[in-house]
Protein backbone atom coordinates (compact mmCIF):
# COMPACT_ATOMS: atom_id res chain seq x y z
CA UNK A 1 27.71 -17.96 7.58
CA UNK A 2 27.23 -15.27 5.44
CA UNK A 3 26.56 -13.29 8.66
CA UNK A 4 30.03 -13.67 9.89
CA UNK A 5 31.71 -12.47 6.71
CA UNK A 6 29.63 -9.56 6.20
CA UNK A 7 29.12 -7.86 9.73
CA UNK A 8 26.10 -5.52 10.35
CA UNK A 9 24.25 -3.87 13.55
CA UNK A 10 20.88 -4.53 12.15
CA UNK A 11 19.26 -7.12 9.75
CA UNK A 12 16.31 -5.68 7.75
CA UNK A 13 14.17 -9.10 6.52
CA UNK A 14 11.17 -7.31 4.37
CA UNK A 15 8.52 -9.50 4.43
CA UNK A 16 11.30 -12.61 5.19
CA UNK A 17 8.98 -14.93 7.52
CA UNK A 18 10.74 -18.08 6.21
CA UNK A 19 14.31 -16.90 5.96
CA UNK A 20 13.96 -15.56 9.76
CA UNK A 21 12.74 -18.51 11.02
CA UNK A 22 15.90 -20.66 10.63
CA UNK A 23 18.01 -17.89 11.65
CA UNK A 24 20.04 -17.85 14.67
CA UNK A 25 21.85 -14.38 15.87
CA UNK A 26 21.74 -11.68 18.29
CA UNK A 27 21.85 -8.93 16.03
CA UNK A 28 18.76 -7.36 16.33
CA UNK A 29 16.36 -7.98 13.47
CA UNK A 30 13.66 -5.14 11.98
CA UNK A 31 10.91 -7.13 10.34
CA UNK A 32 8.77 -5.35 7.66
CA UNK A 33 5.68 -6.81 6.16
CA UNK A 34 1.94 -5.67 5.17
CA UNK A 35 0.21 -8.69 6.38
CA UNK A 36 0.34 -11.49 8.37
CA UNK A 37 0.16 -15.08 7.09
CA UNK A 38 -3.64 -15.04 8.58
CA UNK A 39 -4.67 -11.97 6.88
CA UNK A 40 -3.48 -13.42 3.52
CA UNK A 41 -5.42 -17.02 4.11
CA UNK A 42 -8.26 -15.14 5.17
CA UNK A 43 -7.96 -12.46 2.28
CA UNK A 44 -6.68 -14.42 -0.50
CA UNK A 45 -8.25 -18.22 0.07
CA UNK A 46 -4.51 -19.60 -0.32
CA UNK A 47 -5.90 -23.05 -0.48
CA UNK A 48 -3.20 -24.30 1.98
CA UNK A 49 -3.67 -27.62 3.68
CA UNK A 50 -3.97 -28.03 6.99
CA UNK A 51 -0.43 -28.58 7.95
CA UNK A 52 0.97 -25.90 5.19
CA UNK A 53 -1.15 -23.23 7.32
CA UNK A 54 0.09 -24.45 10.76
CA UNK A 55 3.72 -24.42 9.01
CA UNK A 56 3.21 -20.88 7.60
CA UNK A 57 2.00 -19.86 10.81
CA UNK A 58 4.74 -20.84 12.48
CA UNK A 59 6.92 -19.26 10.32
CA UNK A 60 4.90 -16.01 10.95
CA UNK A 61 5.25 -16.20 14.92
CA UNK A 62 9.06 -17.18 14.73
CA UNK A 63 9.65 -13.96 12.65
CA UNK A 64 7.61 -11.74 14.63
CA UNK A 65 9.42 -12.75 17.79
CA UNK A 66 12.33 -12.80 16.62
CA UNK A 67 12.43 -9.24 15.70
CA UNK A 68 13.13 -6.11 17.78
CA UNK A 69 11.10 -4.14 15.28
CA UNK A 70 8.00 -4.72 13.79
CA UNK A 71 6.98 -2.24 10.90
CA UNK A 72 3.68 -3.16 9.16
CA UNK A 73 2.06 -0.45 6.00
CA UNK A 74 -1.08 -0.43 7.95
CA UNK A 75 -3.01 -0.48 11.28
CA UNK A 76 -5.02 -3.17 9.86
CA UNK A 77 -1.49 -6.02 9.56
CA UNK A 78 -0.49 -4.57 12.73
CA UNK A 79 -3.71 -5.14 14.71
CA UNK A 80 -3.05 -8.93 13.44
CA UNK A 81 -0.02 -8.99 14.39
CA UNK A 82 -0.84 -8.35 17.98
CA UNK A 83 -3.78 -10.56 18.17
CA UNK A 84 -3.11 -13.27 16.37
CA UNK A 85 0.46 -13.76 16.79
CA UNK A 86 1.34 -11.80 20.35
CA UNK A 87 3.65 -9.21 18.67
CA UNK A 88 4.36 -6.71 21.39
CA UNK A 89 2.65 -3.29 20.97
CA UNK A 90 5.78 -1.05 22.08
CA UNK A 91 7.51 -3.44 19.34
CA UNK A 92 5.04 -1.93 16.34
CA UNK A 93 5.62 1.31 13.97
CA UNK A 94 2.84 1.64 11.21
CA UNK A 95 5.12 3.31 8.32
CA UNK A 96 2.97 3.33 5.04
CA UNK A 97 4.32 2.59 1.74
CA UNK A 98 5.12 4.86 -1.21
CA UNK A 99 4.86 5.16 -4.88
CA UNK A 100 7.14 2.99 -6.85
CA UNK A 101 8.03 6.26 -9.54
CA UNK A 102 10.75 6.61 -10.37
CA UNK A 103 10.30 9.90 -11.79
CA UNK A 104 7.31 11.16 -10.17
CA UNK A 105 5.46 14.27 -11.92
CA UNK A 106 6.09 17.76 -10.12
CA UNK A 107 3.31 19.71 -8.67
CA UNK A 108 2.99 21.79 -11.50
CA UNK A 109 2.55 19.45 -13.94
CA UNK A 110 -0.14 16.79 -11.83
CA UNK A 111 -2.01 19.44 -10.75
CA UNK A 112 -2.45 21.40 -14.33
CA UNK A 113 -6.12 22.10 -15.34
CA UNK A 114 -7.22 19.42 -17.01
CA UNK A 115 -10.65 19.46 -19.24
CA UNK A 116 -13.95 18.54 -17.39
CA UNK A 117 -16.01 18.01 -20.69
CA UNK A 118 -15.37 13.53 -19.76
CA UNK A 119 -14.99 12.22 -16.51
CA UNK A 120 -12.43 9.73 -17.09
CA UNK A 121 -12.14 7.01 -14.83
CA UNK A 122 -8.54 4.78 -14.86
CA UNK A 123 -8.34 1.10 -13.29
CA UNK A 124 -5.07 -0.75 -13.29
CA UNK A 125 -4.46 -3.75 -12.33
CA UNK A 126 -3.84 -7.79 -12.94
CA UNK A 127 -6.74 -9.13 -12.12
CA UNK A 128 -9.89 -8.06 -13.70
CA UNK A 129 -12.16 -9.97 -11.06
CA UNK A 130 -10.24 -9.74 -7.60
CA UNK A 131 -9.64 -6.08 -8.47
CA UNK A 132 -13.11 -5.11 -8.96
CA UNK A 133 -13.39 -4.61 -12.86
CA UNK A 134 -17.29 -5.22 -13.19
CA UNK A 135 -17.78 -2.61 -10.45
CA UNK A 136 -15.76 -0.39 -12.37
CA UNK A 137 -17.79 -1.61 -15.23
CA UNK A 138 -21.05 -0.50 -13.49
CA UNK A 139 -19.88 2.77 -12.46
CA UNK A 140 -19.32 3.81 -15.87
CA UNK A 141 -22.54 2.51 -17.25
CA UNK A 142 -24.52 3.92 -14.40
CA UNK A 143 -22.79 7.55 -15.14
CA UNK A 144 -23.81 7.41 -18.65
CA UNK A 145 -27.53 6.59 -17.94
CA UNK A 146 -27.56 10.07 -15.66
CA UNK A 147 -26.38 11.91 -18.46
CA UNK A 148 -22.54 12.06 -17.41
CA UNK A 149 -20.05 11.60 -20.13
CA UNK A 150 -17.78 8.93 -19.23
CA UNK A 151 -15.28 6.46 -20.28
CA UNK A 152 -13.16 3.98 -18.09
CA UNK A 153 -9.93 2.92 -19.20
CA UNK A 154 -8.59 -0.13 -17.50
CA UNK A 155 -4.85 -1.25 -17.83
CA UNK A 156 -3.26 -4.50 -17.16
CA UNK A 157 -5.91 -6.77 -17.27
CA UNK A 158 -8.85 -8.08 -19.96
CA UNK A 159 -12.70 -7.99 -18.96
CA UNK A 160 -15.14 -11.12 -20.16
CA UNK A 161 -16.06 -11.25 -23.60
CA UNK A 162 -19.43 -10.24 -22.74
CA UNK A 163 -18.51 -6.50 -20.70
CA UNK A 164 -17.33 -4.12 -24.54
CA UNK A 165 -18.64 -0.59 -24.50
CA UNK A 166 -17.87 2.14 -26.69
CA UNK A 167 -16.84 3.80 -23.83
CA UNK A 168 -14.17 1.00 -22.18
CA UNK A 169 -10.55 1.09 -23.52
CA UNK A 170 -8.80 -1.56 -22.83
CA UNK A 171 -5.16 -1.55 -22.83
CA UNK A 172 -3.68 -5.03 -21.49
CA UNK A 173 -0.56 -4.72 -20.50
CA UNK A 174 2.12 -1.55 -20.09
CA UNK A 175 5.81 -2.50 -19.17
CA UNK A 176 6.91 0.29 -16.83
CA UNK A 177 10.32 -0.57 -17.52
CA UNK A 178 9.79 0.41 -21.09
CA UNK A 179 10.26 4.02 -21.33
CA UNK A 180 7.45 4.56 -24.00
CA UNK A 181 5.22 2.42 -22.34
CA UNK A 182 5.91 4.46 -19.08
CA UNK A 183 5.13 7.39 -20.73
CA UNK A 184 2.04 6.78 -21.78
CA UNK A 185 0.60 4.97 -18.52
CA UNK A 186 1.90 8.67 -17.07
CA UNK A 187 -0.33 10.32 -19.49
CA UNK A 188 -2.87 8.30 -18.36
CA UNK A 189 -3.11 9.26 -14.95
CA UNK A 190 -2.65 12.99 -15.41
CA UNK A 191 -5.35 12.76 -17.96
CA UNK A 192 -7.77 10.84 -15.74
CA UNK A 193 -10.24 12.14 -13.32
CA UNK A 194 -10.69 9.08 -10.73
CA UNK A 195 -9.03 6.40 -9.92
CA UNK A 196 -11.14 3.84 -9.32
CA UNK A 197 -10.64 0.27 -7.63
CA UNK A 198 -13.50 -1.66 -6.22
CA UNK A 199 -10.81 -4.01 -5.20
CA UNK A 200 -11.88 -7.65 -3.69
CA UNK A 201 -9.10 -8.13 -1.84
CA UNK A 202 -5.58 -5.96 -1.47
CA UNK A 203 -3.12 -5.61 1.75
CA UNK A 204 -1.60 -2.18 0.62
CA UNK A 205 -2.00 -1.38 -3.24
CA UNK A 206 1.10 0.84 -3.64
CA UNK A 207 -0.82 1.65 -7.08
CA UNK A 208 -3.11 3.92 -5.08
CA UNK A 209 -0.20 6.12 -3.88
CA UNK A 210 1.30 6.38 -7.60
CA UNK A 211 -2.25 7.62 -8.13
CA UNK A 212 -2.59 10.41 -5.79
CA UNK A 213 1.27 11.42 -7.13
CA UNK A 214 -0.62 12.84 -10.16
CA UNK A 215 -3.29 14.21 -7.98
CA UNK A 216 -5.60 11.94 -8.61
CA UNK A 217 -8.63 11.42 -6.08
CA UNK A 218 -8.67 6.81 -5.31
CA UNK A 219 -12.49 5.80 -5.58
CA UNK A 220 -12.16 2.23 -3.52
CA UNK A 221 -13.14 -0.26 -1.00
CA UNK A 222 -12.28 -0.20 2.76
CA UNK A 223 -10.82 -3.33 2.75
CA UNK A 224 -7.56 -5.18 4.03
CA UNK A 225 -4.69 -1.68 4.82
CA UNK A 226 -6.37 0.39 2.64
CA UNK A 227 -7.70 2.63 5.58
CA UNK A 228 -4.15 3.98 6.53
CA UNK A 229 -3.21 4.59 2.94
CA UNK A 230 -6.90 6.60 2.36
CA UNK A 231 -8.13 9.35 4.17
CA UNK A 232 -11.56 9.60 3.57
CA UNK A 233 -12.38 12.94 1.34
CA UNK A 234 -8.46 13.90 1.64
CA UNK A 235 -6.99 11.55 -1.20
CA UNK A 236 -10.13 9.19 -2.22
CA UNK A 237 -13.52 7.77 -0.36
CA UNK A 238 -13.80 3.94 0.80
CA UNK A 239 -17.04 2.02 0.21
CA UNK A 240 -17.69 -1.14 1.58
CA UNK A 241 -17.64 -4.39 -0.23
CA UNK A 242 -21.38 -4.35 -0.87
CA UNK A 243 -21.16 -0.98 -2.79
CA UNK A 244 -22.55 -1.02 -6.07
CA UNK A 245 -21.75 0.68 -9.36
CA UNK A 246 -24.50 3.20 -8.46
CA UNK A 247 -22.84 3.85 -5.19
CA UNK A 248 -19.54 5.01 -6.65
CA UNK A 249 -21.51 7.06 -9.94
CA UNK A 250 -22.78 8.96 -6.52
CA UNK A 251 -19.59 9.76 -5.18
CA UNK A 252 -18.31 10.71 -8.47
CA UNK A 253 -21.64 12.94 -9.34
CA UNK A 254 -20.90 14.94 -6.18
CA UNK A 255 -17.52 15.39 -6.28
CA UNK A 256 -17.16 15.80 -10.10
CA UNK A 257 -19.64 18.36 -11.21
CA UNK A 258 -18.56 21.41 -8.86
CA UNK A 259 -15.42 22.47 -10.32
CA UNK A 260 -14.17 23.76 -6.81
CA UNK A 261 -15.08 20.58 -4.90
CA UNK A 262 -12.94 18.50 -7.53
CA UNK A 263 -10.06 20.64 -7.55
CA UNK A 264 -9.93 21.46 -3.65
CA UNK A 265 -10.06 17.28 -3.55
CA UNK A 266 -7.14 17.02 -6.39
CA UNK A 267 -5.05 19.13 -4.57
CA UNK A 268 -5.56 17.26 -1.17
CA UNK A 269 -4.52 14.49 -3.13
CA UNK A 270 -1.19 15.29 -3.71
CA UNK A 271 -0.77 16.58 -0.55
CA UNK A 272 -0.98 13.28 0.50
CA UNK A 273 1.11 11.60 -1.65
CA UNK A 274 4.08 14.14 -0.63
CA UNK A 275 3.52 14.32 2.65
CA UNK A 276 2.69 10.38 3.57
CA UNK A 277 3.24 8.49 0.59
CA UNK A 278 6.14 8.44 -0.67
CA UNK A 279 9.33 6.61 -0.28
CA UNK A 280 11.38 9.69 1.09
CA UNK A 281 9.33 9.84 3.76
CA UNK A 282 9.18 6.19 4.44
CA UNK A 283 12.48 6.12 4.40
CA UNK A 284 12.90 9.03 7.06
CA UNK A 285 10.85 6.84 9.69
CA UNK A 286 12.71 3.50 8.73
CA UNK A 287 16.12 5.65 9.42
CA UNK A 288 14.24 7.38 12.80
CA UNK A 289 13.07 3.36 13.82
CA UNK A 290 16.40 1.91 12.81
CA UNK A 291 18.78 4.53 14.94
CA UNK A 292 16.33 4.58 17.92
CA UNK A 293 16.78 0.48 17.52
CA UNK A 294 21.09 1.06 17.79
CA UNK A 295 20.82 3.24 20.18
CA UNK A 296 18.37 0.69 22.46
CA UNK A 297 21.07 -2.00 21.61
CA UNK A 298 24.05 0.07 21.89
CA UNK A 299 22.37 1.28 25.82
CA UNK A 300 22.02 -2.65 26.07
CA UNK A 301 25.09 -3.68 25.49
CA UNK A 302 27.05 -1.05 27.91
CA UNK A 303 24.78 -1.75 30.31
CA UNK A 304 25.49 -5.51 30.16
CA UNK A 305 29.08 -4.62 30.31
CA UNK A 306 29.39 -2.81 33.53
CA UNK A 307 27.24 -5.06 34.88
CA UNK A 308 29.95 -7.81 34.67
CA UNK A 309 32.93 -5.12 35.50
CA UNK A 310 34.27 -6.00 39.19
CA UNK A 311 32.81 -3.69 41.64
CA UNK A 312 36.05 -2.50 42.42
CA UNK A 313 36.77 -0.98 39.12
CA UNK A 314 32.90 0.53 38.81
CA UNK A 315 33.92 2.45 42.28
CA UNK A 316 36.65 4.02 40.37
């Protein structure tokens, strides 16, 4: 209903599964998502019942069918959603997401020299355990034991009792809509060194983008669409699961104490984040996918049309 008093040439249903599958038009549809319902049950251990996941499922493939357009922030949803759920390749963009700033820093000012005498190391994020914190943890212990002063401030979330260093600040909770509190979780990243997240479990942490906006290097795992948002020794370095707070003091270690290596890897960073990931450029694809999708419809349409034109008046 609302449909028919607001006329449109495309519907754009952002991760919109369940509103999509109870929808009934033939204006085309461009569905946007970073997972599929079977990479969140598999990531995430929903804890759905048996009939909840054939429901959600179902859901999933009505949506995906339904659309003329697929757009997914990674390889990793779209691989699922072409063998799990028989979305059609030629149907598929991979557009990655951007930083949610709304006043992102210039060049100038995330890529000023910043002191080396502490390698800070900035984690932010809900959830202390899914997100990797005692990794984080370990890195920073492991750096002090080799001699390399340290400190690892993690924002948004609270550690166990047990895990308090001198070292570890703590901050649990910054309102970015607050425009102190902005500021000062701004200060924090261009006065960090790393950003690290050993993350558990993540489809597309937009948080890693925001991070390479202040040309920040992302020390993380390679897990769920991470891969198409980090380019390994570009913006950040993956580690697998199994990596240990050791493993990511070593990747610090050699990227940290050559000043050159650091600040070729800084500046790569940002690159990044203003050529990939950000929401201009998201938002030039989405335009390029959503004209090329008109156009297809538009060819359809006329096509359909002369099609049913007497043969008489073709001839003419």
């Amino acid at each position: 209903e609302k449909l028919a008093e607001t006329p449109c040439d495309v519907i754009f249903a952002p991760i919109a599964s369940r509103e999509l599958m109870f929808l009934n038009t033939s204006i085309p549809i461009i569905y946007l998502s970073d997972a599929t319902f079977s990479l969140y049950h598999q990531l995430y251990a929903l804890g759905f019942d048996k009939q909840e996941c054939v429901w959600a499922s179902r859901q999933e493939s009505t949506a995906i069918s339904k659309a003329s357009k697929l757009i997914y922030s990674s390889e990793w949803a779209a691989d699922s959603a072409i063998s799990d759920y028989q979305a059609k390749p030629e149907k598929i963009q991979i557009i990655p997401f951007g930083a949610n700033l709304d006043s992102p820093p210039l060049a100038e000012e995330a890529l000023a020299k910043k002191s080396n005498s502490t390698c800070r190391l900035l984690l932010v994020g809900k959830d202390w355990e899914r997100k990797g914190g005692d990794i984080a943890f370990q890195t920073l212990i492991s750096l002090l034991q080799r001699g390399v002063d340290a400190e690892l401030v993690v924002v948004g979330c609270v550690p166990p009792a047990e895990i308090k260093h001198d070292k570890l600040i703590v901050i649990p909770y910054l309102n970015k809509n607050v425009p102190q509190e902005r500021k000062q979780l701004d200060k924090l990243f261009l006065s960090s060194h790393f950003f690290i997240l050993p993350t558990r479990a993540d489809c597309s942490p937009i948080v890693t983008c925001e991070a390479n906006a202040f040309a920040l290097p992302v020390l993380t795992t390679d897990v769920g669409g991470i891969t198409t948002i980090i380019k390994e020794g570009k913006n950040g370095y993956m580690l697998p699961l199994s990596a240990s707070g050791d493993d990511y003091a070593d990747l610090i270690i050699e990227n940290f104490c050559e000043e050159s290596v650091y600040e070729n890897l800084r500046h790569s960073s940002r690159k990044e984040y203003e050529t990939r990931l950000n929401w201009d450029k998201w938002a030039e694809r989405f335009h390029h996918e959503a004209m090329d999708l008109l156009n297809q419809t538009n060819l359809q349409r006329e096509t359909v049309l002369v099609e049913r034109l007497p043969k008489s008046m073709i001839s003419k």
